[in-house]
C-alpha atoms as a PDB file:
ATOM      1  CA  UNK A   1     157.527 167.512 -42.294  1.00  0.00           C
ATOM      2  CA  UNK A   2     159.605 169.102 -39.427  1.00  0.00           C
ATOM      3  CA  UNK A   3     156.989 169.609 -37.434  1.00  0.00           C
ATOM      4  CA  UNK A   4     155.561 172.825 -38.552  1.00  0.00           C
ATOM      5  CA  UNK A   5     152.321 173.659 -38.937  1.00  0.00           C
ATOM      6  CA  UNK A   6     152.378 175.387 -42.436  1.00  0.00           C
ATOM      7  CA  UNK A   7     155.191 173.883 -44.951  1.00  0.00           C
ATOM      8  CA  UNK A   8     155.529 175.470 -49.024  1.00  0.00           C
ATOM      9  CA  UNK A   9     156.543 178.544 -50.607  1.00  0.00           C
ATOM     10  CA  UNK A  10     154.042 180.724 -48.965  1.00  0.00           C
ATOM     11  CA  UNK A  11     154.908 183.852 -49.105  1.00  0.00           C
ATOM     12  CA  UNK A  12     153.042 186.843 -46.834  1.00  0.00           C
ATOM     13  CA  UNK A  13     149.858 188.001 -48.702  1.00  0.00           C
ATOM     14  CA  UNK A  14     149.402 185.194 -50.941  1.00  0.00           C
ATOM     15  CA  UNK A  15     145.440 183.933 -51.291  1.00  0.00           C
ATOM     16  CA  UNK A  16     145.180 180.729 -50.280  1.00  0.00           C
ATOM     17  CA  UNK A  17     142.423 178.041 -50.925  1.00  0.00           C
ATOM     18  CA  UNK A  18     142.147 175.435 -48.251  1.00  0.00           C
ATOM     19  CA  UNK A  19     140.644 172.236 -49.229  1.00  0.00           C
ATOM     20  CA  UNK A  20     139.117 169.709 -47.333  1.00  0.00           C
ATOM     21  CA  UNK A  21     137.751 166.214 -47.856  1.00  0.00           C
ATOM     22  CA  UNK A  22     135.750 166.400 -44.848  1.00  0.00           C
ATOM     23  CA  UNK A  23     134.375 169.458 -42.723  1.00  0.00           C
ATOM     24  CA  UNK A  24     132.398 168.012 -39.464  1.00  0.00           C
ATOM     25  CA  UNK A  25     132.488 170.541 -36.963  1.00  0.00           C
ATOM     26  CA  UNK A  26     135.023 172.757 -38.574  1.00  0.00           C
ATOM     27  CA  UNK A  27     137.423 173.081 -35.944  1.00  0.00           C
ATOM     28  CA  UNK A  28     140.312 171.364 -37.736  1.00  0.00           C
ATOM     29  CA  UNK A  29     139.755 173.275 -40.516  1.00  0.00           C
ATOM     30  CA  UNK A  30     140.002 176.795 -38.683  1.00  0.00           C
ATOM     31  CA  UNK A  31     142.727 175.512 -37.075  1.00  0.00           C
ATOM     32  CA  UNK A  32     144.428 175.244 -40.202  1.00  0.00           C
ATOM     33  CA  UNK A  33     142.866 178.735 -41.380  1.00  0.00           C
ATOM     34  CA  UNK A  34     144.348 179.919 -38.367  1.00  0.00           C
ATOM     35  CA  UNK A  35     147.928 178.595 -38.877  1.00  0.00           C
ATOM     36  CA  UNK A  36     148.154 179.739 -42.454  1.00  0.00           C
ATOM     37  CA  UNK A  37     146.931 183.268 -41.319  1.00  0.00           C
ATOM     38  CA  UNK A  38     150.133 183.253 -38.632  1.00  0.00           C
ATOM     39  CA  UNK A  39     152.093 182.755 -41.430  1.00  0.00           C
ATOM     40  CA  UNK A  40     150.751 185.649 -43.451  1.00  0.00           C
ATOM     41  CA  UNK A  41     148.611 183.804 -46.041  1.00  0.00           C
ATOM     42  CA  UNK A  42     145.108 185.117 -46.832  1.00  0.00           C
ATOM     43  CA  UNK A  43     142.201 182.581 -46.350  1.00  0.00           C
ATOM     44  CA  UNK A  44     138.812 183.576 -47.283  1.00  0.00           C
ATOM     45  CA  UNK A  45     137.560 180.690 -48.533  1.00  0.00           C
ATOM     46  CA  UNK A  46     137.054 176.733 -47.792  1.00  0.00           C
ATOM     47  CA  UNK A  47     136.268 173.844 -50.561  1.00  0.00           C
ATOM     48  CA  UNK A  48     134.733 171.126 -48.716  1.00  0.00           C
ATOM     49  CA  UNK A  49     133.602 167.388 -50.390  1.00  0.00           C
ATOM     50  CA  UNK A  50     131.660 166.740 -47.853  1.00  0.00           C
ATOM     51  CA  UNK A  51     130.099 167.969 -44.455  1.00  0.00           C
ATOM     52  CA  UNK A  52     128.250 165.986 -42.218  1.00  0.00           C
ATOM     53  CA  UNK A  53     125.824 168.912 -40.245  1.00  0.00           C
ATOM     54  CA  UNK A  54     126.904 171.986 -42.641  1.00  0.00           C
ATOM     55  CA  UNK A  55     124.304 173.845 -40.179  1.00  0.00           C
ATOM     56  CA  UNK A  56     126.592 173.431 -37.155  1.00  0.00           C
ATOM     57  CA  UNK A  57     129.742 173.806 -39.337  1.00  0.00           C
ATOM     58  CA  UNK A  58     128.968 177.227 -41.586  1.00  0.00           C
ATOM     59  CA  UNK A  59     128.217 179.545 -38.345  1.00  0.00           C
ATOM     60  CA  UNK A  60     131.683 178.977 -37.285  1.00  0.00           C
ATOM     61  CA  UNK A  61     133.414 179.471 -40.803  1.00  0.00           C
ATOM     62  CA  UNK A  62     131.670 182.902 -41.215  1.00  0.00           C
ATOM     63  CA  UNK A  63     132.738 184.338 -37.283  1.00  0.00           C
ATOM     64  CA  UNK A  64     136.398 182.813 -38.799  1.00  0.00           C
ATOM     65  CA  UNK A  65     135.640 185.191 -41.948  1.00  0.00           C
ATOM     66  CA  UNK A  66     135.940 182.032 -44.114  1.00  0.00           C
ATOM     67  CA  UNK A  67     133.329 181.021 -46.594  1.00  0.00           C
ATOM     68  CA  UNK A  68     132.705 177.704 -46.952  1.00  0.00           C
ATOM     69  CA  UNK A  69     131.637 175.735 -49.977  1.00  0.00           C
ATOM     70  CA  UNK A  70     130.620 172.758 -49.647  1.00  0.00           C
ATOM     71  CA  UNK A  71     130.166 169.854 -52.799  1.00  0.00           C
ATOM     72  CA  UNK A  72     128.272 167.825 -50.741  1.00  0.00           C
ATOM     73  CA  UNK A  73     126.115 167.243 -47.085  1.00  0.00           C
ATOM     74  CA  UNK A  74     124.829 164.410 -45.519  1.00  0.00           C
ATOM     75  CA  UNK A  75     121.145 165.327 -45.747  1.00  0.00           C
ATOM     76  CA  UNK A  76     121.683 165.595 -49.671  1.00  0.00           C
ATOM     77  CA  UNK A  77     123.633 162.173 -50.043  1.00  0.00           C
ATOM     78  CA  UNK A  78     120.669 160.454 -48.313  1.00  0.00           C
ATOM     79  CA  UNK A  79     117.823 162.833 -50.236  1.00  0.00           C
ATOM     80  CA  UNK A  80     120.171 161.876 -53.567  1.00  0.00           C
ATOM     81  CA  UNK A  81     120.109 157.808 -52.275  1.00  0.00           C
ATOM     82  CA  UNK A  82     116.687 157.547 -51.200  1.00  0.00           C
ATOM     83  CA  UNK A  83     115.242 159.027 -55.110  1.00  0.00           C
ATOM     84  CA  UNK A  84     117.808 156.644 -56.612  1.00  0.00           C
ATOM     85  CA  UNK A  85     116.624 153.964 -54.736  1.00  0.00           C
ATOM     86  CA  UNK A  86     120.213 152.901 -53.633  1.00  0.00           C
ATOM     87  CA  UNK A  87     118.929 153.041 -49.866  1.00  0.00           C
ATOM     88  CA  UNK A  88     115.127 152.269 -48.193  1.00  0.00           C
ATOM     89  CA  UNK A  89     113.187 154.857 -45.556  1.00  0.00           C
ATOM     90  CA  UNK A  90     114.611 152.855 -42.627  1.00  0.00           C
ATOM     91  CA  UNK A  91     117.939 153.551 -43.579  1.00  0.00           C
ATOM     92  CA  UNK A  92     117.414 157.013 -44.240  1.00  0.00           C
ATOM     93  CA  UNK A  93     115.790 157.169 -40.699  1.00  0.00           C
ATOM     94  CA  UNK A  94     118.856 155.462 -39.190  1.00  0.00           C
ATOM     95  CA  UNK A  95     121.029 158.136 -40.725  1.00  0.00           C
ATOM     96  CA  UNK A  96     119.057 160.948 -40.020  1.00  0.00           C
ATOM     97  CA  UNK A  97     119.169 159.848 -36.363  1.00  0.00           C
ATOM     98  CA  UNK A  98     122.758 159.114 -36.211  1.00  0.00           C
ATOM     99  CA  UNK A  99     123.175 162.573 -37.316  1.00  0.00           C
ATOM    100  CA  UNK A 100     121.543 163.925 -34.198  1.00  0.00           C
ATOM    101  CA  UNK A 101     123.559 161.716 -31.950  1.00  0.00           C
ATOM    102  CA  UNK A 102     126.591 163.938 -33.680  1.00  0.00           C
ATOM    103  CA  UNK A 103     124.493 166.911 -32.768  1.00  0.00           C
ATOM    104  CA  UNK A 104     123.817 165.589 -28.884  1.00  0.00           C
ATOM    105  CA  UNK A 105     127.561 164.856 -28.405  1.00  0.00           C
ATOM    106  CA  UNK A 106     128.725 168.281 -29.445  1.00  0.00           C
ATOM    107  CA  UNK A 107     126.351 169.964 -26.985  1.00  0.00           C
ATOM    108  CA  UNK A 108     127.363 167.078 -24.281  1.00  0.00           C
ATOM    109  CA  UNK A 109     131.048 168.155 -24.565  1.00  0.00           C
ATOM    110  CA  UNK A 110     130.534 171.636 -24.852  1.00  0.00           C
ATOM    111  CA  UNK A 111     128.754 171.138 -21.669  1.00  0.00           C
ATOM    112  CA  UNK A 112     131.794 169.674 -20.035  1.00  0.00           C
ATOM    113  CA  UNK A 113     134.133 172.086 -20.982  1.00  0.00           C
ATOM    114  CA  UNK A 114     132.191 174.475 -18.959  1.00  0.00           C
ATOM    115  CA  UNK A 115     133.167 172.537 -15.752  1.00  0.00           C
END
């Protein structure tokens, strides 16, 4: 592109549907919410294939006024893998606890923005 943020016949007032392949903490996904709304769009809503801590994630789409839909989470994929029997108990452990470790480092740097 030419370095703008929001490129397309988008005219002001059109709906528009932003999709995502990924939606971790949301914040590059407001940001585009954000841009499109500059240049007059209306965004409402968010299609998502897959969110790592939805939880963290949602709560910041709804202060946005976005609803966010979501085809998949992580705790699913690993509910979905473990009845399949595609992964074992330790694995599921592993991922449940790398998940927190996503969940520590957000707080950590929300922390450090403070100073």
């Amino acid at each position: 592109g030419r370095g703008r943020k929001v490129e397309g016949d988008l005219s002001r007032g059109d709906r528009v549907l932003l999709i995502e392949d990924l939606v971790s903490t949301g914040g590059s996904s407001l940001a585009a919410v954000k841009a499109l709304r500059q240049a007059g769009a209306r965004v409402a809503d968010c299609l998502a294939t897959f969110a790592y801590r939805p939880d963290q994630a949602i709560p910041k789409f709804a202060r946005a006024r976005v609803r966010l839909y979501l085809l998949c989470d992580a705790e699913t994929l690993l509910q979905v893998g473990r009845k399949q029997k595609y992964i074992g108990v330790r694995q599921v452990i592993a991922a449940q606890e790398f998940l927190k470790t996503l969940s520590y480092h957000k707080q950590l740097n929300s922390l450090n923005s403070l100073n």
